[in-house]
PDB file of N, CA and C in Angstrom:
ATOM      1  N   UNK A   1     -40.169 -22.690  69.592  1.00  0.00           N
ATOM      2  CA  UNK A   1     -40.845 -22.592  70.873  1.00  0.00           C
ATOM      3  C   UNK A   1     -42.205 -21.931  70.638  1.00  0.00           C
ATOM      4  N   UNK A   2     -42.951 -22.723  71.158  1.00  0.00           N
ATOM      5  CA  UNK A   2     -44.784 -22.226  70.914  1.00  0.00           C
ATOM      6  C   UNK A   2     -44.777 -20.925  71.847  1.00  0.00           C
ATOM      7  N   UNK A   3     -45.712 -19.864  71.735  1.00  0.00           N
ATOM      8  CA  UNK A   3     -46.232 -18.662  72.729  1.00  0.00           C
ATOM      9  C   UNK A   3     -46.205 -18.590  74.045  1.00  0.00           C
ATOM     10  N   UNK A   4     -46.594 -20.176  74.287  1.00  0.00           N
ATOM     11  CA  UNK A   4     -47.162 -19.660  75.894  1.00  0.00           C
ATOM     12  C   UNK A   4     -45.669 -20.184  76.429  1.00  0.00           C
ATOM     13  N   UNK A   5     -44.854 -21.127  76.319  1.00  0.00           N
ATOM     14  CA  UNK A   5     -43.293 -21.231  76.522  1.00  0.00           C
ATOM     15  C   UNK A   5     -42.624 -20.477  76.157  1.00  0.00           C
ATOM     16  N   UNK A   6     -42.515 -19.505  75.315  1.00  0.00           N
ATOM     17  CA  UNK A   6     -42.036 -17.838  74.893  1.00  0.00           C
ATOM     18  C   UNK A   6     -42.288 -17.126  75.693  1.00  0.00           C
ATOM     19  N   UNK A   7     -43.523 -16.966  76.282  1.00  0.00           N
ATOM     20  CA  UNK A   7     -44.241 -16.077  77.448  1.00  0.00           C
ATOM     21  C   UNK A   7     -43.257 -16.094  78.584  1.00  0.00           C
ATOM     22  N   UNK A   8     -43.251 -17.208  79.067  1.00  0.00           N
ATOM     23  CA  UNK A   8     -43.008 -17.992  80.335  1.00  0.00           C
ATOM     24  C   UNK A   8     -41.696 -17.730  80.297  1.00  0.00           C
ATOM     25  N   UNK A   9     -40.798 -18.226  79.588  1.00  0.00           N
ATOM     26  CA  UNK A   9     -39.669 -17.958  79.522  1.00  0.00           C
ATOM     27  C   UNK A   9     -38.805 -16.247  79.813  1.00  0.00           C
ATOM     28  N   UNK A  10     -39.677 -15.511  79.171  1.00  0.00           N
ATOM     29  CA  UNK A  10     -38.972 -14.471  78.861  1.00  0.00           C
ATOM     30  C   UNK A  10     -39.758 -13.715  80.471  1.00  0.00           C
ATOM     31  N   UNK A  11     -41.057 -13.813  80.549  1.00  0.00           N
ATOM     32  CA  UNK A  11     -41.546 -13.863  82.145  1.00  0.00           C
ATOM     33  C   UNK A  11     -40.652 -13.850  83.293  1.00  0.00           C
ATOM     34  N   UNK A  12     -40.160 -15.045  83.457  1.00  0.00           N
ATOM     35  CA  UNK A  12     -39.903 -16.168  84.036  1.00  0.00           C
ATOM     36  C   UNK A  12     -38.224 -14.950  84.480  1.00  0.00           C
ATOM     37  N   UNK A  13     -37.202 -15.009  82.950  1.00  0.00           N
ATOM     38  CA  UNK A  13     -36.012 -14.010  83.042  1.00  0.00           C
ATOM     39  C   UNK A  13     -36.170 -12.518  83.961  1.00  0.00           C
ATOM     40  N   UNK A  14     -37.454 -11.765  83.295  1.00  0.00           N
ATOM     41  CA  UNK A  14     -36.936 -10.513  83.684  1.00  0.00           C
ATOM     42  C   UNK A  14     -37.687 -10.535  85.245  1.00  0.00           C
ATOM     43  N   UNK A  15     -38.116 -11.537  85.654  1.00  0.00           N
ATOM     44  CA  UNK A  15     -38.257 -11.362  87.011  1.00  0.00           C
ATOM     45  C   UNK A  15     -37.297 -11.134  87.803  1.00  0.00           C
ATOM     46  N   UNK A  16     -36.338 -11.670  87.444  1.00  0.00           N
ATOM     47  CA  UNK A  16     -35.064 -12.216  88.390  1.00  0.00           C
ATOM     48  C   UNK A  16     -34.113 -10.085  88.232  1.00  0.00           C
ATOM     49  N   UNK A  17     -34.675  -9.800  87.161  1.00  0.00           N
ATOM     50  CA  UNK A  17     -34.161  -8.021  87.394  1.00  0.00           C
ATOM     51  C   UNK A  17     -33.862  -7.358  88.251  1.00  0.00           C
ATOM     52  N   UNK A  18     -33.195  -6.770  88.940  1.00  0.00           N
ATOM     53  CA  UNK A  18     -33.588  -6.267  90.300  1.00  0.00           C
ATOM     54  C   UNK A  18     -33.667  -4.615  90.200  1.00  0.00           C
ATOM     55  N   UNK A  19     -33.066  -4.062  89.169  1.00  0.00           N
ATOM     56  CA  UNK A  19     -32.805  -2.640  89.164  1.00  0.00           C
ATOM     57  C   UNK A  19     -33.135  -1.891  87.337  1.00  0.00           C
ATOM     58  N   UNK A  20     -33.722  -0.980  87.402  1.00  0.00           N
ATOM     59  CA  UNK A  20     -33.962  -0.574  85.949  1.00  0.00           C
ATOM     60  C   UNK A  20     -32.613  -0.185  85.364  1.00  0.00           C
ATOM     61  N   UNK A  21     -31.614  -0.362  85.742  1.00  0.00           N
ATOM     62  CA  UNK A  21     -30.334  -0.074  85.157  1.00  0.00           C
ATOM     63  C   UNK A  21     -30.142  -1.586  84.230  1.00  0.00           C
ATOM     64  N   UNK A  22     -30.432  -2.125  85.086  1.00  0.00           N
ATOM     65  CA  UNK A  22     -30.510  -3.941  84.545  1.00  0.00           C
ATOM     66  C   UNK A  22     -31.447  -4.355  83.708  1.00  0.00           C
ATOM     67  N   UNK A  23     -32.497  -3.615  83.586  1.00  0.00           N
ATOM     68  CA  UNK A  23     -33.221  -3.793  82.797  1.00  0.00           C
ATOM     69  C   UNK A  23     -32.884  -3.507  81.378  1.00  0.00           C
ATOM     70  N   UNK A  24     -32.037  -2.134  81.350  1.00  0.00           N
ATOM     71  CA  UNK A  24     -31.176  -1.348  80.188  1.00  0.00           C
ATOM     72  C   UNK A  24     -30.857  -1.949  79.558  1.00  0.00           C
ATOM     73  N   UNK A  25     -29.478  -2.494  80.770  1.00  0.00           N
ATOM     74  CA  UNK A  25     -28.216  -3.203  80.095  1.00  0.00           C
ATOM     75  C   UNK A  25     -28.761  -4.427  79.467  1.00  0.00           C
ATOM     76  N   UNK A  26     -29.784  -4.961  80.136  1.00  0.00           N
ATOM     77  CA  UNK A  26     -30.251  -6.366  79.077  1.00  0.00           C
ATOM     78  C   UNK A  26     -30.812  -6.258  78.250  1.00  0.00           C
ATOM     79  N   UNK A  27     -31.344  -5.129  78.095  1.00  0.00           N
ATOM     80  CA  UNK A  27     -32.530  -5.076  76.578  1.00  0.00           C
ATOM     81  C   UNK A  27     -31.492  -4.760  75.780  1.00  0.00           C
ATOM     82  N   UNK A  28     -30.233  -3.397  76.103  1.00  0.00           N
ATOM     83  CA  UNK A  28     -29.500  -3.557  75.059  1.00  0.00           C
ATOM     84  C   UNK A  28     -28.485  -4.793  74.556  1.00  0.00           C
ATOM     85  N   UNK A  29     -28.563  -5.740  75.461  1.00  0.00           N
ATOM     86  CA  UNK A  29     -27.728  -6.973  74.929  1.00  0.00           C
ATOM     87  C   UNK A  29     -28.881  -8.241  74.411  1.00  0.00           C
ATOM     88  N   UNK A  30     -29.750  -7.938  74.270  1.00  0.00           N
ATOM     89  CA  UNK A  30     -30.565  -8.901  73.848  1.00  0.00           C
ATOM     90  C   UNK A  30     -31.927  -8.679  72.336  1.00  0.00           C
ATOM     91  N   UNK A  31     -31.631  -7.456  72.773  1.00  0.00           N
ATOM     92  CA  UNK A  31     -32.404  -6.336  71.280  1.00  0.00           C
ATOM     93  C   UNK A  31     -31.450  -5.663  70.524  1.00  0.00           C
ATOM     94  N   UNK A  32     -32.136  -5.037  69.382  1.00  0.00           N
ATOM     95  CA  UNK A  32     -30.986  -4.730  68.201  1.00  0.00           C
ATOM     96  C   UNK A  32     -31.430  -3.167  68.863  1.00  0.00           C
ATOM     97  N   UNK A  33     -30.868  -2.418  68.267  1.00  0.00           N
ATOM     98  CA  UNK A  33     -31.334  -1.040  68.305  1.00  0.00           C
ATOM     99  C   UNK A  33     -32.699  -0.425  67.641  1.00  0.00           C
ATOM    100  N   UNK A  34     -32.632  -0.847  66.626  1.00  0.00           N
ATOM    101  CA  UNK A  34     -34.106  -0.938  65.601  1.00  0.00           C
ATOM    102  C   UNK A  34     -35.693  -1.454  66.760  1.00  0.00           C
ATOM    103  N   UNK A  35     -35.032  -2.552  67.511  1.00  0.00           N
ATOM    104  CA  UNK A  35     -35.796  -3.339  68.059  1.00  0.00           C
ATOM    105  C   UNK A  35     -36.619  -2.623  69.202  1.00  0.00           C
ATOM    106  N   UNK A  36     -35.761  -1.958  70.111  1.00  0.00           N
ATOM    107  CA  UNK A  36     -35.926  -0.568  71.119  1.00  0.00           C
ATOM    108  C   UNK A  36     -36.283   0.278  71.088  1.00  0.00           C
ATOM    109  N   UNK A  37     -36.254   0.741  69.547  1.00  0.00           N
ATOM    110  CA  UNK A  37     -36.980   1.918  69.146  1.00  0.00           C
ATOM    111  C   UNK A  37     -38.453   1.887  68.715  1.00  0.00           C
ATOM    112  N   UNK A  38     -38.236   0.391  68.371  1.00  0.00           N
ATOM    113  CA  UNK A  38     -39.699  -0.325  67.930  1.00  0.00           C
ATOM    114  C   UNK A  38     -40.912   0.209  68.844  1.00  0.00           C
ATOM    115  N   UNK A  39     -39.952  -0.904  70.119  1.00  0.00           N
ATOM    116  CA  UNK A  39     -41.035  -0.930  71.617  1.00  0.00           C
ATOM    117  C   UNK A  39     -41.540   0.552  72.123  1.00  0.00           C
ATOM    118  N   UNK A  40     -40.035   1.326  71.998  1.00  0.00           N
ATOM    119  CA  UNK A  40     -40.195   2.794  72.627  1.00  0.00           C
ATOM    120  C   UNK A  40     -41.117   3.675  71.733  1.00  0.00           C
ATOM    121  N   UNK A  41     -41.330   2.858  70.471  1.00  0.00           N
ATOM    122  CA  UNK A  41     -42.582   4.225  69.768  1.00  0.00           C
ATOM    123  C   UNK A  41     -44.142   3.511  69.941  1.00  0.00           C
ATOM    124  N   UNK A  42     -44.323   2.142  69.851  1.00  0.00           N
ATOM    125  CA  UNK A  42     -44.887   1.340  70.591  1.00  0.00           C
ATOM    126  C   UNK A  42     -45.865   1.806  71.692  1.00  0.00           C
ATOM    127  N   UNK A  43     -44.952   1.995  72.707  1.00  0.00           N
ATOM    128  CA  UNK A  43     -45.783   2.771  74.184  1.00  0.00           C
ATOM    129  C   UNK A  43     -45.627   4.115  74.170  1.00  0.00           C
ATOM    130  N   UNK A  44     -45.207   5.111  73.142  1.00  0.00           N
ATOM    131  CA  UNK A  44     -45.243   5.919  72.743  1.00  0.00           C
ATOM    132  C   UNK A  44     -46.687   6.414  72.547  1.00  0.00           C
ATOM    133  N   UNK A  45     -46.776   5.652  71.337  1.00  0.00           N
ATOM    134  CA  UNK A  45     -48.245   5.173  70.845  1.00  0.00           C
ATOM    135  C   UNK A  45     -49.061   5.664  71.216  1.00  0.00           C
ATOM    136  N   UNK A  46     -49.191   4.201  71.951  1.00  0.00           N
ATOM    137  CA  UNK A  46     -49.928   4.262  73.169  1.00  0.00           C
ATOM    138  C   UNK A  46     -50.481   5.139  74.662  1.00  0.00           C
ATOM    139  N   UNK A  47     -49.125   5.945  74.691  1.00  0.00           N
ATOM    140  CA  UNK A  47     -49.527   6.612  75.872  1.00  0.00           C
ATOM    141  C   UNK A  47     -50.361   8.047  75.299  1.00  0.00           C
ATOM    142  N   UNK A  48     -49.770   8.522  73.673  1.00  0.00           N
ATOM    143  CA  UNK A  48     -50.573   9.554  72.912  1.00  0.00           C
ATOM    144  C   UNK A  48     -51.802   9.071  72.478  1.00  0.00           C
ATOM    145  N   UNK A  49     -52.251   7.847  72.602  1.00  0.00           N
ATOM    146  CA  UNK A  49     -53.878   7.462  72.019  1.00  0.00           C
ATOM    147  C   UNK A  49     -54.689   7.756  73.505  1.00  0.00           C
ATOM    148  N   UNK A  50     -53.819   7.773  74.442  1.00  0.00           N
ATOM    149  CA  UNK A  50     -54.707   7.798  75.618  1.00  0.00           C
ATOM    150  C   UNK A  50     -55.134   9.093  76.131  1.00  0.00           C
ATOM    151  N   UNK A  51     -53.962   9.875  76.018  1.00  0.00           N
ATOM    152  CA  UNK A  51     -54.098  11.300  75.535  1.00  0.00           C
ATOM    153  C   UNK A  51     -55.136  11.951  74.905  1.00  0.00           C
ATOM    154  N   UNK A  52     -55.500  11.158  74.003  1.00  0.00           N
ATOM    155  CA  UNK A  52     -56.603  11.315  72.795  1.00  0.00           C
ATOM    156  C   UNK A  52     -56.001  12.095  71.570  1.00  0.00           C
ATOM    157  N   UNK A  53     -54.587  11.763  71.508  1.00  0.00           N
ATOM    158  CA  UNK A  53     -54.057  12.201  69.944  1.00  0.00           C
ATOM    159  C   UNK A  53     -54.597  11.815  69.581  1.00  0.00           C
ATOM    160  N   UNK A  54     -54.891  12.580  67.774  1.00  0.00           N
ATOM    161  CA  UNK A  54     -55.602  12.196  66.786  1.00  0.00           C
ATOM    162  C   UNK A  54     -54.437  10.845  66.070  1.00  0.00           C
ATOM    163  N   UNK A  55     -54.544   9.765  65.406  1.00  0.00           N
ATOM    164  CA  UNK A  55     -53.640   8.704  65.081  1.00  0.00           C
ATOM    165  C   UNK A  55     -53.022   9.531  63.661  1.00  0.00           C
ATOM    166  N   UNK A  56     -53.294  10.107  63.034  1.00  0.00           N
ATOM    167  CA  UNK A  56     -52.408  11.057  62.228  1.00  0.00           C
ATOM    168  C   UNK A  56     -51.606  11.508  62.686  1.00  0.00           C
ATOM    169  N   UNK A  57     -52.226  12.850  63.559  1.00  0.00           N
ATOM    170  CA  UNK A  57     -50.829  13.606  64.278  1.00  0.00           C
ATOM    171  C   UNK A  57     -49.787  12.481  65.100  1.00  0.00           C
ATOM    172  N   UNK A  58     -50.155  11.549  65.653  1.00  0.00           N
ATOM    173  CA  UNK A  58     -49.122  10.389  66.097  1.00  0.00           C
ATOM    174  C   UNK A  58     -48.168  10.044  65.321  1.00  0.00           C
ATOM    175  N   UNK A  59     -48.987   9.905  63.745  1.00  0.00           N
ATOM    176  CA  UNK A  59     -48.418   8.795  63.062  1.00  0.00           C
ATOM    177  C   UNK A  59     -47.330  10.058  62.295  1.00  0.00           C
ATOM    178  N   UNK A  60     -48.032  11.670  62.103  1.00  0.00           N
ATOM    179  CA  UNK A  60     -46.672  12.472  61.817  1.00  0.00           C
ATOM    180  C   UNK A  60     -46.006  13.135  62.828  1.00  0.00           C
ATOM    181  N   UNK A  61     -46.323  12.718  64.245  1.00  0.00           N
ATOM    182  CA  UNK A  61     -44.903  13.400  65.208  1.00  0.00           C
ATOM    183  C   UNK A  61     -43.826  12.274  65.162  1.00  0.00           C
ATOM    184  N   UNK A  62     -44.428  10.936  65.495  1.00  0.00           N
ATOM    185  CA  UNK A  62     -43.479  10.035  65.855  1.00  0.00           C
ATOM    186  C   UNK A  62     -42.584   9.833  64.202  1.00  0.00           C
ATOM    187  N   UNK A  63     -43.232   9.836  63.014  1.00  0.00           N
ATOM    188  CA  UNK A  63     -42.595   9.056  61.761  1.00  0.00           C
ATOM    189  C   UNK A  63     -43.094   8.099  61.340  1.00  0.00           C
ATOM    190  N   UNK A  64     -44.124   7.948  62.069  1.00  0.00           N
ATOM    191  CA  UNK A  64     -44.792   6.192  61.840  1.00  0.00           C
ATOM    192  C   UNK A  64     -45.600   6.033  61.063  1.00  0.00           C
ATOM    193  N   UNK A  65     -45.741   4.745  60.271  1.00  0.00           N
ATOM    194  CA  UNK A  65     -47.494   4.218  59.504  1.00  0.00           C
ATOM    195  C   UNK A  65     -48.410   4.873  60.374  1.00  0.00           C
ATOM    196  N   UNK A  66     -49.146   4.916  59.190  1.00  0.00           N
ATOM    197  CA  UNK A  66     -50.833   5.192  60.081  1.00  0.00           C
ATOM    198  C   UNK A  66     -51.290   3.691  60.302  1.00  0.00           C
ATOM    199  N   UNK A  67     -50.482   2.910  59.559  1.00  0.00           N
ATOM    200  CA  UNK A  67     -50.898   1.185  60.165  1.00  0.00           C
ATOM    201  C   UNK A  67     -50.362   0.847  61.741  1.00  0.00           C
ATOM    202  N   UNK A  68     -49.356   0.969  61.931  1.00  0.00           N
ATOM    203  CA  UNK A  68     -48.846   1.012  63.086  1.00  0.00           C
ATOM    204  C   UNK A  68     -49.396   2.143  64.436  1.00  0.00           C
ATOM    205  N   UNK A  69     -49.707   2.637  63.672  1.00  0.00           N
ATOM    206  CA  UNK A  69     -51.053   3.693  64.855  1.00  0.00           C
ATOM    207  C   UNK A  69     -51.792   3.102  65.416  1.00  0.00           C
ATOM    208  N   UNK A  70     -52.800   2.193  64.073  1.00  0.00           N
ATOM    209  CA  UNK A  70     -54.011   1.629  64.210  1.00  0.00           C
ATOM    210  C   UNK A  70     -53.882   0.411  64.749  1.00  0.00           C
ATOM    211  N   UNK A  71     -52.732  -0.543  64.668  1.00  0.00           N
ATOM    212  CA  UNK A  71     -52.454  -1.006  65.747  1.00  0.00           C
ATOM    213  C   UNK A  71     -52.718  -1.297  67.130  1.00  0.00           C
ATOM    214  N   UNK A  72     -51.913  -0.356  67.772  1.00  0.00           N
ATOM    215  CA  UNK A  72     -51.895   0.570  69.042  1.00  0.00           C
ATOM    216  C   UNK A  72     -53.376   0.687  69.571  1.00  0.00           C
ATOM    217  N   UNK A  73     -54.056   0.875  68.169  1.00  0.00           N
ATOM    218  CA  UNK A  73     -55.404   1.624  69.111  1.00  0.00           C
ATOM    219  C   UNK A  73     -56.190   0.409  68.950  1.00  0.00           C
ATOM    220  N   UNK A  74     -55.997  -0.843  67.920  1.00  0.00           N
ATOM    221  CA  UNK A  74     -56.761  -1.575  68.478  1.00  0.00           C
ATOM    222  C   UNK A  74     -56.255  -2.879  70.068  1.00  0.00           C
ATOM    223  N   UNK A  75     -54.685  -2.189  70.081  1.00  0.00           N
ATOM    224  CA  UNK A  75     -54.714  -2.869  71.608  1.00  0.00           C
ATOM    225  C   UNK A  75     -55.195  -1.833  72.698  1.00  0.00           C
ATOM    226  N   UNK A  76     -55.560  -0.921  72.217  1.00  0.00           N
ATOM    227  CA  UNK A  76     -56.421  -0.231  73.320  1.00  0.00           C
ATOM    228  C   UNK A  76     -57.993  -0.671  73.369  1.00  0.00           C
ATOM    229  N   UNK A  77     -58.041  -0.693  71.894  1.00  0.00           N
ATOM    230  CA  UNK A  77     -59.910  -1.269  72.088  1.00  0.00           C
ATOM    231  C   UNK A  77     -59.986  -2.764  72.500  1.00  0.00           C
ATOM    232  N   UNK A  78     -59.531  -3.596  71.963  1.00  0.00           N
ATOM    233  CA  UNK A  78     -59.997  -4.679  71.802  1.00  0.00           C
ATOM    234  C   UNK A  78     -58.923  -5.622  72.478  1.00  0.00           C
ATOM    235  N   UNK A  79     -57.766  -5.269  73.132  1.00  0.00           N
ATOM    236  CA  UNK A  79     -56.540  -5.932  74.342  1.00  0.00           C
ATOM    237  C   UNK A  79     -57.130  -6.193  75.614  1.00  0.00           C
ATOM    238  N   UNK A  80     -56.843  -6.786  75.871  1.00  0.00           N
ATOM    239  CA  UNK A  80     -57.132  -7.156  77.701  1.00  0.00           C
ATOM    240  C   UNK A  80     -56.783  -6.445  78.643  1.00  0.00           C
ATOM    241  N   UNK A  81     -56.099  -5.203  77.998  1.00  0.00           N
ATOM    242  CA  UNK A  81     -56.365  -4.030  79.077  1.00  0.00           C
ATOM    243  C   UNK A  81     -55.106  -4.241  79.669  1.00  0.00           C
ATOM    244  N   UNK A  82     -54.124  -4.992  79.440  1.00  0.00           N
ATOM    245  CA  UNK A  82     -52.589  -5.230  80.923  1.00  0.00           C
ATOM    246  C   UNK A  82     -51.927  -4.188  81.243  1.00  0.00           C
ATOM    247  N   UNK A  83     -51.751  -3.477  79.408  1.00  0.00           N
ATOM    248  CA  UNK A  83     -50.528  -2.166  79.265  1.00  0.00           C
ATOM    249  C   UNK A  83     -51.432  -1.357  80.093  1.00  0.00           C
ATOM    250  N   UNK A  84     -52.655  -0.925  80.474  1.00  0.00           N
ATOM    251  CA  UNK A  84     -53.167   0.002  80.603  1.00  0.00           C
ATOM    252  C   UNK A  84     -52.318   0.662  81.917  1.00  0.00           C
ATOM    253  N   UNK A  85     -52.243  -0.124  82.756  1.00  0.00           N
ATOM    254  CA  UNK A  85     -51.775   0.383  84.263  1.00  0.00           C
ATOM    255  C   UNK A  85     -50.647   1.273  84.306  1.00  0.00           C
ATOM    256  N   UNK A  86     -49.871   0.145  82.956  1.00  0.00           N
ATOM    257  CA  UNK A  86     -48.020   0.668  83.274  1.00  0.00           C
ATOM    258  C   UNK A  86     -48.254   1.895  81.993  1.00  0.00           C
ATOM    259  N   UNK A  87     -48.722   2.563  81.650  1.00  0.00           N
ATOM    260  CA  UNK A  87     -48.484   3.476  80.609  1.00  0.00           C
ATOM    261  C   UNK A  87     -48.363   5.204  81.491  1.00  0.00           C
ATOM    262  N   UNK A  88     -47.562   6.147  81.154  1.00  0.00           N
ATOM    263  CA  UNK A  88     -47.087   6.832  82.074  1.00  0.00           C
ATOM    264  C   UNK A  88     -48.290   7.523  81.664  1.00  0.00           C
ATOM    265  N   UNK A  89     -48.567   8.867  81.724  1.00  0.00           N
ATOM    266  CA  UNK A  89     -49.443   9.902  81.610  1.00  0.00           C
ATOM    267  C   UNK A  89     -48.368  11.088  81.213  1.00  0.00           C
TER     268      UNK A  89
END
């Protein structure tokens, strides 16, 4: 399946969500554990680059590459901006 039918699809599913309990229970039946932890250090990340952590101290609180930092910060520079809204403070 090409991107934009990947998009759509998976779009398309978690609309139909109605409650963040449901949201849980499906990520844990549809993601590995590895996979969750992925996402959750992910917007982790993210919400410490906005912060203005330094990407070191990120990359040694969380455990992470300093590649996987840099990442992060270039979907902050150079992303279309979507995550920006939903990222907590």
């Amino acid at each position: 399946m090409k991107l934009p039918e990947s998009l759509k699809l998976i779009t398309d599913t978690l609309w139909r969500i109605e409650t963040p309990e449901d949201f849980s229970w499906i990520f844990e039946d549809i993601l590995t554990p590895a996979e969750i932890t992925d996402m959750a250090d992910r917007i982790t990340i993210l919400q410490m680059l906005k912060a203005w952590k330094s990407q070191r101290d990120i990359a040694e609180t969380l455990g992470v590459s300093i590649t996987t930092v840099s990442r992060g910060n270039r979907v902050l520079q150079y992303g279309k901006g979507n995550i920006d809204k939903y990222l907590l403070s």
